[in-house]
C-alpha atoms as a PDB file:
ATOM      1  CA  UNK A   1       0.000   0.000   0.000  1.00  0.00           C
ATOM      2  CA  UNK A   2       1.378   3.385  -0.998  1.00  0.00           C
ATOM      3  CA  UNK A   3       0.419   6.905   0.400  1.00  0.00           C
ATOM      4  CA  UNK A   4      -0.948   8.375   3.445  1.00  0.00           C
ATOM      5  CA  UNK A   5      -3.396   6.829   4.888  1.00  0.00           C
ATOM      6  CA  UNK A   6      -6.844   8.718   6.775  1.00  0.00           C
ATOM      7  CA  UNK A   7      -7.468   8.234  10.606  1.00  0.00           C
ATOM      8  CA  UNK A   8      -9.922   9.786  12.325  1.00  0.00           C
ATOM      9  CA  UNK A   9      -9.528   9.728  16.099  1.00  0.00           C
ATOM     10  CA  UNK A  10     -10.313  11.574  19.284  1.00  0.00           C
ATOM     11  CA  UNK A  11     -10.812  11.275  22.628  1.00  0.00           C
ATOM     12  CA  UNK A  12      -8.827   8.949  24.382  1.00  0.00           C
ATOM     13  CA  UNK A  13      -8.380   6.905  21.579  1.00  0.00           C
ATOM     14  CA  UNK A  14      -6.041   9.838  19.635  1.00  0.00           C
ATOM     15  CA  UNK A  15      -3.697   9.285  22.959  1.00  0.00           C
ATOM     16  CA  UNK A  16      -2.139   5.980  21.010  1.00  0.00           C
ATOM     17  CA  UNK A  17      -0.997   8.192  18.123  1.00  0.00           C
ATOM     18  CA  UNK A  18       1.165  10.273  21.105  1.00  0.00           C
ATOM     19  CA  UNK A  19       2.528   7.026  22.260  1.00  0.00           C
ATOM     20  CA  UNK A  20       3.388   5.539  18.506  1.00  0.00           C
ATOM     21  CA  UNK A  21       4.655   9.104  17.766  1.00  0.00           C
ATOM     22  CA  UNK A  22       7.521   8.725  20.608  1.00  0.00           C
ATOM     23  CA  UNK A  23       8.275   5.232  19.903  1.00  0.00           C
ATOM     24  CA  UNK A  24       9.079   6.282  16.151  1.00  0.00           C
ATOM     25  CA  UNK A  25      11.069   8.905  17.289  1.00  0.00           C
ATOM     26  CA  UNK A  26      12.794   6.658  19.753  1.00  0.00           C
ATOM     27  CA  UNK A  27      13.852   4.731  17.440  1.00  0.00           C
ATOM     28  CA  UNK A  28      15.887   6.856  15.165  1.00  0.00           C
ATOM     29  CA  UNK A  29      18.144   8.111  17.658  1.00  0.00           C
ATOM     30  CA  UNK A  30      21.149   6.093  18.071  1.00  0.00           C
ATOM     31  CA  UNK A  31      21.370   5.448  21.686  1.00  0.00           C
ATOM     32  CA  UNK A  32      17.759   4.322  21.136  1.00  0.00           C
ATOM     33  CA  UNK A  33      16.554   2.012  24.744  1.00  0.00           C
ATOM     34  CA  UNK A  34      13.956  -0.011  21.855  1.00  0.00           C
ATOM     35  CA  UNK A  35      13.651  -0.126  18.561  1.00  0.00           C
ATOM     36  CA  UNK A  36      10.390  -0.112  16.857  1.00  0.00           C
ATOM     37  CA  UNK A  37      11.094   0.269  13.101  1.00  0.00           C
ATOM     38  CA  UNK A  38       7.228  -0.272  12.852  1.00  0.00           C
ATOM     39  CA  UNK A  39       6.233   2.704  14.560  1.00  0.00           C
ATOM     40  CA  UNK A  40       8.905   4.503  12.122  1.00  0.00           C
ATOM     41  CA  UNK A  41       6.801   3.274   9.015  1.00  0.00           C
ATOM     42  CA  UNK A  42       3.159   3.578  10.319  1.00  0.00           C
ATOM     43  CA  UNK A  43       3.555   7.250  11.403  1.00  0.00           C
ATOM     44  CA  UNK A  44       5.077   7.741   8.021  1.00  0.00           C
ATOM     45  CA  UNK A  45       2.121   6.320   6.210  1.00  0.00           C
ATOM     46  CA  UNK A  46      -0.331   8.061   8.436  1.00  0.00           C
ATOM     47  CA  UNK A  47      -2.064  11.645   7.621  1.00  0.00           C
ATOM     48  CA  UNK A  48      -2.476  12.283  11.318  1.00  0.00           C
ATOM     49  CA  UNK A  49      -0.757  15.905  11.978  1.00  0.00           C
ATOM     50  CA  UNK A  50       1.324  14.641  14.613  1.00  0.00           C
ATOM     51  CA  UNK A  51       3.098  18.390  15.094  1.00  0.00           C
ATOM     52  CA  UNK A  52      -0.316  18.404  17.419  1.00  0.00           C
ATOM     53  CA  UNK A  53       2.158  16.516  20.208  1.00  0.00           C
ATOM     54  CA  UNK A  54       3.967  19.379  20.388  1.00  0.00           C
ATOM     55  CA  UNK A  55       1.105  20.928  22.439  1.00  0.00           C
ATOM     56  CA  UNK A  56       1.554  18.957  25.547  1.00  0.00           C
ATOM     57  CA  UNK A  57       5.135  20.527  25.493  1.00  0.00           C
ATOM     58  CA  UNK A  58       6.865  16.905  26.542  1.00  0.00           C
ATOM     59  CA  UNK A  59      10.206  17.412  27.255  1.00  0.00           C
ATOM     60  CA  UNK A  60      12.949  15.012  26.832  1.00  0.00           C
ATOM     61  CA  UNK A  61      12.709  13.338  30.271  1.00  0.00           C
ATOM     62  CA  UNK A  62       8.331  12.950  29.255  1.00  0.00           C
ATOM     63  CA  UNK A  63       9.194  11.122  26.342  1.00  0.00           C
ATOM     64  CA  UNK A  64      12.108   8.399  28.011  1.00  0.00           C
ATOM     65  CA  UNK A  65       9.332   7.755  30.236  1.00  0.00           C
ATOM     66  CA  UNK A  66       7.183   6.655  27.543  1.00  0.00           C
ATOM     67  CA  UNK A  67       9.478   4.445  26.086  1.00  0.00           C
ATOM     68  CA  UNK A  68      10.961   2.876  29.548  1.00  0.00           C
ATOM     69  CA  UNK A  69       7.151   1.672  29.976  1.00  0.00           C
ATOM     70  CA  UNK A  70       6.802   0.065  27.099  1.00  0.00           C
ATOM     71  CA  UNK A  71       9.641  -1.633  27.439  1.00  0.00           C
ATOM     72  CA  UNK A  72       9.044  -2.889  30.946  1.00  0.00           C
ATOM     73  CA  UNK A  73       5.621  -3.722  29.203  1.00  0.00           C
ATOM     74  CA  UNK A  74       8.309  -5.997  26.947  1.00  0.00           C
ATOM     75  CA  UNK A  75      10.098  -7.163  30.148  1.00  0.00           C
ATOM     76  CA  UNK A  76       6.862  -8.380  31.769  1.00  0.00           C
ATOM     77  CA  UNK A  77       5.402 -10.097  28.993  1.00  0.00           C
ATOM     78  CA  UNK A  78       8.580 -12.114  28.679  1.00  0.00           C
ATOM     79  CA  UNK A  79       9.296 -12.978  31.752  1.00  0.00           C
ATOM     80  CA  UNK A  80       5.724 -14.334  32.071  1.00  0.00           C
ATOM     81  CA  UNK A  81       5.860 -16.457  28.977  1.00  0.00           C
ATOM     82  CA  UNK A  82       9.505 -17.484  30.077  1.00  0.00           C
ATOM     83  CA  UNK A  83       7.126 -18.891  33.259  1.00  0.00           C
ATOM     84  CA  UNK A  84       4.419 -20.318  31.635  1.00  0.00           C
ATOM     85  CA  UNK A  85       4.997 -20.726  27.904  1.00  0.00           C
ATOM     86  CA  UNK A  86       1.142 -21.861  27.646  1.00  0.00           C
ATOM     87  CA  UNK A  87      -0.006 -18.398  28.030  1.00  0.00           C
ATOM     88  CA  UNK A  88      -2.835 -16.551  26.671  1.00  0.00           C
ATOM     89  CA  UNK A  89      -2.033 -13.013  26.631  1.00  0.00           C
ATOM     90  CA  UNK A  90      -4.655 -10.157  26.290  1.00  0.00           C
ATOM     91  CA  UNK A  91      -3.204  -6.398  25.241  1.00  0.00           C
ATOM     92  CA  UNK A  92      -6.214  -4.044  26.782  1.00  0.00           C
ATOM     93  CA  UNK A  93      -6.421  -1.190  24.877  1.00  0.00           C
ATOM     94  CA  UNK A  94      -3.180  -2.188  22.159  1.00  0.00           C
ATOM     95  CA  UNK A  95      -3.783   0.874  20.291  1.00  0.00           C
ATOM     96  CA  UNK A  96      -1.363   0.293  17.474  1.00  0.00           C
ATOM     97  CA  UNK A  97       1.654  -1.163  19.383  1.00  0.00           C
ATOM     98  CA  UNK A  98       3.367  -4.315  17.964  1.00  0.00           C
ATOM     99  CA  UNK A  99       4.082  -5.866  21.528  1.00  0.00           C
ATOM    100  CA  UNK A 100       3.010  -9.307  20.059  1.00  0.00           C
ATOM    101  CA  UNK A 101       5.672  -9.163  17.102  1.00  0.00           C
ATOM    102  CA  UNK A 102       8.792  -8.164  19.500  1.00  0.00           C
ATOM    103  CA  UNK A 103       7.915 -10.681  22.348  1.00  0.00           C
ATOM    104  CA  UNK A 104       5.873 -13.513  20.403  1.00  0.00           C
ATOM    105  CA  UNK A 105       7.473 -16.857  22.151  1.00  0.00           C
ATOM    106  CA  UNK A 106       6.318 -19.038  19.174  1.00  0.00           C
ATOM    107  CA  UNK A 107       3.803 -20.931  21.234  1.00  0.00           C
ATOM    108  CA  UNK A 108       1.505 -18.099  22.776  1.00  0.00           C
ATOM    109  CA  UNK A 109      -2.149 -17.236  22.195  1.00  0.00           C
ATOM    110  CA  UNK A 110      -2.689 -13.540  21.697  1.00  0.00           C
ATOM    111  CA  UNK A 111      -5.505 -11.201  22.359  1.00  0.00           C
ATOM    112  CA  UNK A 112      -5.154  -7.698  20.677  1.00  0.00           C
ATOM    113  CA  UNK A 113      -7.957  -5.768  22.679  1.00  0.00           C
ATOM    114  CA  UNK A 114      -8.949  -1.907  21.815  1.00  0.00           C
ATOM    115  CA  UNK A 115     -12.400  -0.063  20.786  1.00  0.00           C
ATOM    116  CA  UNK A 116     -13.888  -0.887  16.752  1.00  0.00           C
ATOM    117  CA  UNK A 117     -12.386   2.120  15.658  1.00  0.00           C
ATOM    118  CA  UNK A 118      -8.377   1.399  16.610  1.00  0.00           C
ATOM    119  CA  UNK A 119      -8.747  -2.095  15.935  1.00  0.00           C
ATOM    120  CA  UNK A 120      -9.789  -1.228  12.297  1.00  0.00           C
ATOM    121  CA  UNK A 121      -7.077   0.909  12.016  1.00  0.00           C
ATOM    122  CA  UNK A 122      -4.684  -2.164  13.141  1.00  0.00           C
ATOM    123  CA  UNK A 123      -6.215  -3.874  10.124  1.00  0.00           C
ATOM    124  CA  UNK A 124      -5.173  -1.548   7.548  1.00  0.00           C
ATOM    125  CA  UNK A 125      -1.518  -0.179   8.959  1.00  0.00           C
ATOM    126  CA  UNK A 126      -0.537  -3.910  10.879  1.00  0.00           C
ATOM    127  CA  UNK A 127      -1.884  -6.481   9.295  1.00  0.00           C
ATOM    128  CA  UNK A 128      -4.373  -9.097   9.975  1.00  0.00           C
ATOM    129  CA  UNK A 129      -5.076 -11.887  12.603  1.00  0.00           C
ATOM    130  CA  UNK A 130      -3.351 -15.119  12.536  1.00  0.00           C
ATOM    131  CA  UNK A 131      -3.470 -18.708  14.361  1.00  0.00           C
ATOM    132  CA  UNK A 132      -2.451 -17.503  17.299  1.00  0.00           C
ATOM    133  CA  UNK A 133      -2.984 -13.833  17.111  1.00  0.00           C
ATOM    134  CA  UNK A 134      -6.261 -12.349  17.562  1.00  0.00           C
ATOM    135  CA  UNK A 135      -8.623  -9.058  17.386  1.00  0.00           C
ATOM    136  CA  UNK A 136     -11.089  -8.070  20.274  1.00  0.00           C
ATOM    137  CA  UNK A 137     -13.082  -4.826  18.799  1.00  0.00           C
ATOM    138  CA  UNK A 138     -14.720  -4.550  22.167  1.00  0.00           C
ATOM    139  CA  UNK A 139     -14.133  -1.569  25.203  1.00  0.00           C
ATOM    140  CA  UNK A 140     -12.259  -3.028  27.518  1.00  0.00           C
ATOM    141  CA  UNK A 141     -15.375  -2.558  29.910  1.00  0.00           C
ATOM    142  CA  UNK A 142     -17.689  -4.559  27.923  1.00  0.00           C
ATOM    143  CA  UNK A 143     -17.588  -7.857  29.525  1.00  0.00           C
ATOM    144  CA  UNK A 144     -18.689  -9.200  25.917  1.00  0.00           C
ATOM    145  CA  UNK A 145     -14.622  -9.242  25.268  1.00  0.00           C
ATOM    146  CA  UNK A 146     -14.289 -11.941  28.040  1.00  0.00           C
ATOM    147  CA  UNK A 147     -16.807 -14.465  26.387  1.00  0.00           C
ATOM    148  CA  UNK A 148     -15.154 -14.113  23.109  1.00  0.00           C
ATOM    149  CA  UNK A 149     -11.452 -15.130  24.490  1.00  0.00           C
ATOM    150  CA  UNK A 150     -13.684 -18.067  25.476  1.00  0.00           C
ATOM    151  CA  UNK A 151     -13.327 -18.931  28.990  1.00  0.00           C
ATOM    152  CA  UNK A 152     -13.341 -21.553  30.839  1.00  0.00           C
ATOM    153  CA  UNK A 153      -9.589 -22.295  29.973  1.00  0.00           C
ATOM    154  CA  UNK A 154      -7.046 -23.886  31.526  1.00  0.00           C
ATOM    155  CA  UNK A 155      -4.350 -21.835  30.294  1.00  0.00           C
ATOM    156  CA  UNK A 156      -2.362 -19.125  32.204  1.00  0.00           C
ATOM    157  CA  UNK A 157      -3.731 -15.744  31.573  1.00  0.00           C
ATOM    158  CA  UNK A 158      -1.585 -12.357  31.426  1.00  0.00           C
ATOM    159  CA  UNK A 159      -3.469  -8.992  30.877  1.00  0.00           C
ATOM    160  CA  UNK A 160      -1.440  -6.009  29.896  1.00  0.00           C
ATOM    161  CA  UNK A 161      -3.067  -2.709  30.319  1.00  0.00           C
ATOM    162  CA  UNK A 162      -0.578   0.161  29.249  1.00  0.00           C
ATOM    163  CA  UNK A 163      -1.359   3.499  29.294  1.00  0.00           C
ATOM    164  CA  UNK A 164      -5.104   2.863  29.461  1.00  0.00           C
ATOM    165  CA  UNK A 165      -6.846   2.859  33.205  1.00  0.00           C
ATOM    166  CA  UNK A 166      -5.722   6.285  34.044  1.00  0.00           C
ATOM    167  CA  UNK A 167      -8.383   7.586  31.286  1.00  0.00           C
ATOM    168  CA  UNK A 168     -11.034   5.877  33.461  1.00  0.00           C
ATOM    169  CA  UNK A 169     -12.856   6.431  36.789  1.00  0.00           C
ATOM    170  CA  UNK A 170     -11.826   4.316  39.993  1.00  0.00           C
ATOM    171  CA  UNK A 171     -15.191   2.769  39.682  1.00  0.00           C
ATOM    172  CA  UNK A 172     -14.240   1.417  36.287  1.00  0.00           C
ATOM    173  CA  UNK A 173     -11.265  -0.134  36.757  1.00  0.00           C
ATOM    174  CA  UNK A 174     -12.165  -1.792  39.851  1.00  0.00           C
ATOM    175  CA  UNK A 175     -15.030  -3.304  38.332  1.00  0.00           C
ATOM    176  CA  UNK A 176     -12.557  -4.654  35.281  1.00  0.00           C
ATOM    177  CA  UNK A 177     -10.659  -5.806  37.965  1.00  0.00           C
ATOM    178  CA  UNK A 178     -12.987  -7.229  39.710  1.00  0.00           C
ATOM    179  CA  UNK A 179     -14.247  -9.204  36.979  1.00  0.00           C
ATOM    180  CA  UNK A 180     -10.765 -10.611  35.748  1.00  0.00           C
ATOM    181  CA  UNK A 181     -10.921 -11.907  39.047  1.00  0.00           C
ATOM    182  CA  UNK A 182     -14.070 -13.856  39.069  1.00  0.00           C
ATOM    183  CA  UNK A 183     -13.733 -15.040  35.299  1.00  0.00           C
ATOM    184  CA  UNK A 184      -9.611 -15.778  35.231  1.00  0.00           C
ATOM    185  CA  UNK A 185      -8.542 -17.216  38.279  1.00  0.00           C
ATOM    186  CA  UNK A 186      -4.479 -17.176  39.148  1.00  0.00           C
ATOM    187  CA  UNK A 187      -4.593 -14.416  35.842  1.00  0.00           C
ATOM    188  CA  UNK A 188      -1.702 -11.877  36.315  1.00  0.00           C
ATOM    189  CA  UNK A 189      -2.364  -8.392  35.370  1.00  0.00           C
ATOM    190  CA  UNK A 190       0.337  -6.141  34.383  1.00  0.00           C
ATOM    191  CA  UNK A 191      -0.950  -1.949  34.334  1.00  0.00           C
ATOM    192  CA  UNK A 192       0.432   1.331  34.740  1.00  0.00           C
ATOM    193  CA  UNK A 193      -0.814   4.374  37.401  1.00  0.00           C
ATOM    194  CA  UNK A 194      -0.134   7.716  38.203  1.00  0.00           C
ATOM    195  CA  UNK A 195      -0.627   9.048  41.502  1.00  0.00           C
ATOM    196  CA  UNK A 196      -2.975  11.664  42.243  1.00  0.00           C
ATOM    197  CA  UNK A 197      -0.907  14.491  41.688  1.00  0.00           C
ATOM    198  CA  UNK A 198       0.503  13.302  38.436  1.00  0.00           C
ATOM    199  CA  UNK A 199      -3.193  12.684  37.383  1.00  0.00           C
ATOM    200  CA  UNK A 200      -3.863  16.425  38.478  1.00  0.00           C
ATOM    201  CA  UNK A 201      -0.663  17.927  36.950  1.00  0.00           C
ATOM    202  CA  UNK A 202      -1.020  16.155  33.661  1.00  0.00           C
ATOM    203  CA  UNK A 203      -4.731  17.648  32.856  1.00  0.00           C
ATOM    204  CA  UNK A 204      -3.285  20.769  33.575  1.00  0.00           C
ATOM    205  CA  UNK A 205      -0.714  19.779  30.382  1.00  0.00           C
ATOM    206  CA  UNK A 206      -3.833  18.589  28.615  1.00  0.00           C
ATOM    207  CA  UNK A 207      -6.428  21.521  29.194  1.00  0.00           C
ATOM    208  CA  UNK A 208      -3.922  23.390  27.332  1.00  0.00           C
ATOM    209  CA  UNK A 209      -4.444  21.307  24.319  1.00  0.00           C
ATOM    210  CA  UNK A 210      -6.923  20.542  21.846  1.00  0.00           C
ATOM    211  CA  UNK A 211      -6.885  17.092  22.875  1.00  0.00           C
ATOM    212  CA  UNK A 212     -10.177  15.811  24.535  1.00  0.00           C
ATOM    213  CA  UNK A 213      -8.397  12.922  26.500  1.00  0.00           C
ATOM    214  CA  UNK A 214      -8.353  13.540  30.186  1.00  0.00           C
ATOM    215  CA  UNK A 215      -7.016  11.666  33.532  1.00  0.00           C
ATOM    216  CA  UNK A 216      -9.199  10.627  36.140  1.00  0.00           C
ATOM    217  CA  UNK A 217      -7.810   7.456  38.276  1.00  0.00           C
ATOM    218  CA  UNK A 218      -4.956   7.956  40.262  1.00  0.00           C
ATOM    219  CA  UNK A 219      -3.205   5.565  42.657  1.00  0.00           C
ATOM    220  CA  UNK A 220      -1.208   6.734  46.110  1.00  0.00           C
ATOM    221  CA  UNK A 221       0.324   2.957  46.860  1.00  0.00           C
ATOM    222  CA  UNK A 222      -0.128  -0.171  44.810  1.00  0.00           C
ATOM    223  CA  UNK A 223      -1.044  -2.059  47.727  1.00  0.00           C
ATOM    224  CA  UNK A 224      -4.446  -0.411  48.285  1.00  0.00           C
ATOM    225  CA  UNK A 225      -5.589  -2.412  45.459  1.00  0.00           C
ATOM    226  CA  UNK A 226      -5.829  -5.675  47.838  1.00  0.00           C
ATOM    227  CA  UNK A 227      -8.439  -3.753  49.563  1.00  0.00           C
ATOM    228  CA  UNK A 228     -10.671  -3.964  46.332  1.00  0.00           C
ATOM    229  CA  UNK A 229     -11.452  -7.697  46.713  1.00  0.00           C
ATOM    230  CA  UNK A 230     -10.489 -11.286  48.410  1.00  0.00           C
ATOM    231  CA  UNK A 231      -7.743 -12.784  46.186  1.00  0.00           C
ATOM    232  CA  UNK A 232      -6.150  -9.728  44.485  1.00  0.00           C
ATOM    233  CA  UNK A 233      -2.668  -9.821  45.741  1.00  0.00           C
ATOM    234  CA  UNK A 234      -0.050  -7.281  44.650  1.00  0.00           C
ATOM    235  CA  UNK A 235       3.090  -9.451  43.526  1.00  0.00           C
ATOM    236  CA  UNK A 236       5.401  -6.281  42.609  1.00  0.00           C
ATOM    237  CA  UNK A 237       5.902  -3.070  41.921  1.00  0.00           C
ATOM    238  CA  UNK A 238       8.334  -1.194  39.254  1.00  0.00           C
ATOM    239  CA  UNK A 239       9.241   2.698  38.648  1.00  0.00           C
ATOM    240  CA  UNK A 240      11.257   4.437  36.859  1.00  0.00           C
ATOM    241  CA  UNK A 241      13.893   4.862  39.062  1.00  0.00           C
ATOM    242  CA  UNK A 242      14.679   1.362  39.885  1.00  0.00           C
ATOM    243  CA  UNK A 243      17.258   0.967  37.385  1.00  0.00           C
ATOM    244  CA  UNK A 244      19.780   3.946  36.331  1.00  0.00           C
ATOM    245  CA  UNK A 245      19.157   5.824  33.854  1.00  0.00           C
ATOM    246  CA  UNK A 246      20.883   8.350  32.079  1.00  0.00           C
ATOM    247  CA  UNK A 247      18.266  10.333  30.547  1.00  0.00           C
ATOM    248  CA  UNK A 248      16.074  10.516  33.436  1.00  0.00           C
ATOM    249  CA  UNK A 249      19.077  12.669  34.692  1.00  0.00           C
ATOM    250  CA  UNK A 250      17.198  15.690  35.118  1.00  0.00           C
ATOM    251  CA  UNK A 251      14.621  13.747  37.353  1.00  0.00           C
ATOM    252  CA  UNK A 252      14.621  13.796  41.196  1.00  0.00           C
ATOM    253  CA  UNK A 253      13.926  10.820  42.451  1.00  0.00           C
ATOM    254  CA  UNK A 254       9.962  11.270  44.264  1.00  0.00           C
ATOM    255  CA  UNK A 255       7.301   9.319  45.778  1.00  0.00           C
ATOM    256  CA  UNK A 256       4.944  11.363  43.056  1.00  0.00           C
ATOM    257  CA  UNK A 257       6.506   9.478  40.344  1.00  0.00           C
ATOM    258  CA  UNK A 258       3.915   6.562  38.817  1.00  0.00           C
ATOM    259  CA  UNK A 259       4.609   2.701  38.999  1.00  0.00           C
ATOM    260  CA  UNK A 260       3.807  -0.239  37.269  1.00  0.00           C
ATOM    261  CA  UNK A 261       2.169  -2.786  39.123  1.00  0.00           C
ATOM    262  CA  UNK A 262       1.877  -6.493  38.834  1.00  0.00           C
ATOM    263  CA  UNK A 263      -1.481  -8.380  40.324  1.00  0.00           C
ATOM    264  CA  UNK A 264      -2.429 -11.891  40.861  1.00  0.00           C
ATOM    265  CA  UNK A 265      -6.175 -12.164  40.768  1.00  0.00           C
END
């Protein structure tokens, strides 16, 4: 296919084109931490004005951030199929990240989960389903997504939510929480949070935009979350700051800083 190619997005859905944006970028520069030649090629394709990122003014430090999640995203994901090479793995809300390409193990079944509109655009700038790769056109808090991964299994479960439950009210996630629970017992679930004054501080960034995507979850410790139910237990943490980086430099090191946690459900 030759071109650009039309998108239209908004909302929190336009967010992924931020995210595949940096992880171009990222990859171009030669001290690159991942490489996502992918990302290079879809935003090149793409008519989406992506000068628009330049209006939430992320500064060099903002961006590294971006791309040390995703690849502690990586990290997880393969450590988990290193465990339990049996795996089913759903991506909640993929947008148009290639996580299944970089860390496919040959042997897992994967579950590429995001609203009708992103997963059409995965059709035409990714490419199509497979054996063991799979679309879910669903919100992630439509519980019709669960039936169609068709449960009961016996098969591990991972669920990697990156970048994605911030958008949403408490009451939301801990309902999608709630629910992996019940309907994946012994599931892991892999997910991102900012604490409340990151949530606050980054709609300041965003009122200044014309995006329409704002925060509303934020999370002070990640073990509050084993207060939302019997059998969620926190099983580790990650930030930023746990390994050295170079480029995070001009960061102090702060308890308002956002982690990544890891659940058993």
């Amino acid at each position: 296919m030759t071109g650009k190619t039309n998108q239209d997005l908004s909302g929190v859905p336009e967010t992924l084109l931020i995210t595949l944006y940096i992880r171009a970028m990222e990859s171009q520069r030669p001290d690159a931490l991942i490489r996502d030649e992918k990302a290079a090629a879809l935003v090149a394709r793409m008519s989406y004005d992506f000068s628009r990122i330049k209006q939430l003014k992320m500064d060099e430090a903002d961006k590294t951030t971006v791309i040390l999640r995703n690849r502690e995203f990586d990290r997880s994901a393969r450590d988990f199929l290193a465990r339990r090479p049996d795996a089913v793995v759903v991506h909640i809300g993929c947008g148009l990240d290639s996580r299944f390409e970089r860390v496919d193990d040959g042997k897992v079944e994967w579950y590429d989960l995001d609203v009708p509109e992103v997963i059409e655009l995965r059709k035409q700038f990714v490419g199509g389903e497979g054996p063991r790769y799979h679309f879910l056109a669903y919100s992630a808090f439509d519980p019709a997504w669960m039936d169609a991964v068709g449960v009961p299994r016996r098969r591990p479960f991972l669920f990697l939510a990156e970048g994605v439950f911030m958008y949403f009210e408490e009451a939301q996630v801990r309902s999608l929480v709630l629910a992996l629970r019940d309907r994946f017992p012994g599931a892991e679930l892999v997910f991102d949070a900012f604490t409340p004054y990151l949530v606050r501080a980054n709609n300041l960034r965003f009122a200044l935009t014309q995006y329409g995507a704002r925060y509303h979850w934020g999370l002070k410790r990640g073990r509050d979350l084993e207060g939302w139910g019997p059998g969620i237990r926190l099983l580790t943490e990650w930030s930023y700051f746990d390994r050295p980086e170079p480029r995070l430099a001009s960061f102090t090191r702060s308890p308002i800083m956002g982690r990544t946690p890891t659940l058993a459900e």
